[in-house]
Protein backbone atom coordinates (compact mmCIF):
# COMPACT_ATOMS: atom_id res chain seq x y z
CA UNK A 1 -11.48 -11.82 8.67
CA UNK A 2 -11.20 -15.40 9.07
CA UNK A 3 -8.58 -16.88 11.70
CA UNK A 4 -7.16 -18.68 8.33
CA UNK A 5 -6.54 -15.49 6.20
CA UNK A 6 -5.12 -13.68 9.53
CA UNK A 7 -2.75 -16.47 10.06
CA UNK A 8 -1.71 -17.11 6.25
CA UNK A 9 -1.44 -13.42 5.44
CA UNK A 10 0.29 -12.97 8.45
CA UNK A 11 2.62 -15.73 7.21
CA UNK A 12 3.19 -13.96 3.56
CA UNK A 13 4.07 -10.98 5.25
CA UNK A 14 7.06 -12.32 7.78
CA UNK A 15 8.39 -13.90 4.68
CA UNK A 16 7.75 -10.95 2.36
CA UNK A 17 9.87 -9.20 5.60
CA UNK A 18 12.88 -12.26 5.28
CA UNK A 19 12.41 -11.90 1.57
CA UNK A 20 13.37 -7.72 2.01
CA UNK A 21 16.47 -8.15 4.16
CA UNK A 22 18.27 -10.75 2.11
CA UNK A 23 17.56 -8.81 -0.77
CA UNK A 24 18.30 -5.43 0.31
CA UNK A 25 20.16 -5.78 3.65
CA UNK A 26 22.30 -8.92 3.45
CA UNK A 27 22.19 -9.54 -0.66
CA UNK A 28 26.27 -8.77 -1.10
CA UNK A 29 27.20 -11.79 1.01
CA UNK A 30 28.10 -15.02 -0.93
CA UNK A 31 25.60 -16.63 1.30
CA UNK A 32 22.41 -15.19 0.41
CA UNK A 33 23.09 -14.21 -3.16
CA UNK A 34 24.08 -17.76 -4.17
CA UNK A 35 20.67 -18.84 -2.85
CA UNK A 36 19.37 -16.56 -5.57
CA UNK A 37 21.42 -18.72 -8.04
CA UNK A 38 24.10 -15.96 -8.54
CA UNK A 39 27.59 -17.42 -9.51
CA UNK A 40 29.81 -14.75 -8.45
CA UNK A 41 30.26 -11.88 -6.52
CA UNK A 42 30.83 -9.83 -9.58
CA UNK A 43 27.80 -10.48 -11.06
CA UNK A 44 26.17 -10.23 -7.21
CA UNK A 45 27.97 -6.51 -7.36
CA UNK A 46 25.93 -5.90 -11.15
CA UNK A 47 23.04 -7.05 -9.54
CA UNK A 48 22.39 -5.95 -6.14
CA UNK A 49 20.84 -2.74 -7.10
CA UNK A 50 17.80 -3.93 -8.82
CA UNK A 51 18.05 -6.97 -5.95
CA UNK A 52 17.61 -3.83 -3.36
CA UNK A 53 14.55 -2.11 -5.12
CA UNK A 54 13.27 -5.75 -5.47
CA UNK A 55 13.21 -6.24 -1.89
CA UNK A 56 11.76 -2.98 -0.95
CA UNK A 57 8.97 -3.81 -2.78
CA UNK A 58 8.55 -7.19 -1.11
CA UNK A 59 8.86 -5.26 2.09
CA UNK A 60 5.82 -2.60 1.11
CA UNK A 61 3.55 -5.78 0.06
CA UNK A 62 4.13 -7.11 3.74
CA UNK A 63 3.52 -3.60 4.51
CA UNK A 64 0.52 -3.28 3.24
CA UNK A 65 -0.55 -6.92 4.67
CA UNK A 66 0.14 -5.41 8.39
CA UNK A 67 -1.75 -2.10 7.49
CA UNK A 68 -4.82 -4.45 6.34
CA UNK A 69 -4.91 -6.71 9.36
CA UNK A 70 -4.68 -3.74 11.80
CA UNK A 71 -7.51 -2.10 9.96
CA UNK A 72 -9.33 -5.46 10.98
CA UNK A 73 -12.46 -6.83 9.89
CA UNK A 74 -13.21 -3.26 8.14
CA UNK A 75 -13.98 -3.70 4.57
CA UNK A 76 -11.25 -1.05 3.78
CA UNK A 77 -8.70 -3.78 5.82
CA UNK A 78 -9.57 -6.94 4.15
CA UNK A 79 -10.13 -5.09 0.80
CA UNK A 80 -6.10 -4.08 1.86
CA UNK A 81 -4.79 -7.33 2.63
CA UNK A 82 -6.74 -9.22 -0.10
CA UNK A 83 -5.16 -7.14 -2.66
CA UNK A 84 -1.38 -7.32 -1.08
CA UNK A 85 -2.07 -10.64 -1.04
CA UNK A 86 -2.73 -10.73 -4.58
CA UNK A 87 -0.15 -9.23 -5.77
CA UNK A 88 2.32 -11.52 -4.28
CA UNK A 89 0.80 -14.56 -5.57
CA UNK A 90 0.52 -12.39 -8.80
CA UNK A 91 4.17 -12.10 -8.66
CA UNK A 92 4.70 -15.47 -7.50
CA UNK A 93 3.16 -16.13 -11.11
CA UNK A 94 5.52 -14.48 -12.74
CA UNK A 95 8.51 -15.78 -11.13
CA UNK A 96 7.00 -19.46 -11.86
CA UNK A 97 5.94 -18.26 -16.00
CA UNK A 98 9.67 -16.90 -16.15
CA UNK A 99 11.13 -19.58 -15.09
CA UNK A 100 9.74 -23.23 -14.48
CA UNK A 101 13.23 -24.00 -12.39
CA UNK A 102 11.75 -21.30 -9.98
CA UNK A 103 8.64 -23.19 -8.90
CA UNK A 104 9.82 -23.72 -5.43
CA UNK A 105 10.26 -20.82 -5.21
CA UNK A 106 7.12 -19.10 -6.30
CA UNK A 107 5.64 -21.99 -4.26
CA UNK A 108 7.55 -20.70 -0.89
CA UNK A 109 6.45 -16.40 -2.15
CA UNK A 110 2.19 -17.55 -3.37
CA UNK A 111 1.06 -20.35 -1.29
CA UNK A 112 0.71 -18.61 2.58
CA UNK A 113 -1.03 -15.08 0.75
CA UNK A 114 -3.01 -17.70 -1.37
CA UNK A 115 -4.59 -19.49 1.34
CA UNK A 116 -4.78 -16.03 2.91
CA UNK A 117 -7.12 -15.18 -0.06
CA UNK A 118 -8.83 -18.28 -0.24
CA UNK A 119 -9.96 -17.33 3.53
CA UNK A 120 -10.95 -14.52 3.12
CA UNK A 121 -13.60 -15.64 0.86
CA UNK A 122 -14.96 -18.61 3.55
């Protein structure tokens, strides 16, 4: 793999980790689930189970990132981290097509495990 996809996928997954513990681990403070846009704690409370699935499966995409750059240069690894990487920026898509106010956002989850992609291809 390129030094550009190991860096950028590298970089999807450490925020694919941050992205799992404010979601699952810290999401009930007023701090981190007003930075989701949530307006109260009550409706953090109604939330925070499907926030805590949600960030378990941000957590098995960086997973599967890690799993892909230990395997190396392997076509089963890059194969591994191309397709974790797509399905973040996949998801990134989503986020963006769901809501246009969420572009930084999906900026900040697609463009590190895009350029990852895009490297792997160079």
């Amino acid at each position: 793999m390129s030094a550009l996809t190991i860096i950028f996928a590298s970089l999807a997954a450490l925020l694919h980790v941050l992205f799992f513990v404010l979601e699952s681990v810290l999401f009930r403070r007023a701090t981190v689930w007003g930075r989701f846009g949530v307006k109260s704690q009550a409706d953090a409370e109604t939330i925070a189970p499907m926030a805590y699935n949600q960030g378990f499966y941000n957590l098995f995409l960086a997973l599967g990132v890690v799993v892909g750059l230990v395997l190396g240069n392997e076509d089963a690894g890059k194969g591994i981290v191309i397709f974790a990487c797509a399905c973040m920026v996949g998801a990134a898509l989503v986020l963006v097509t769901n809501n246009v106010k969420l572009a930084r956002s999906a900026a900040i989850q697609g463009i590190a495990p895009l350029i990852a992609i895009i490297g792997a291809f160079l």
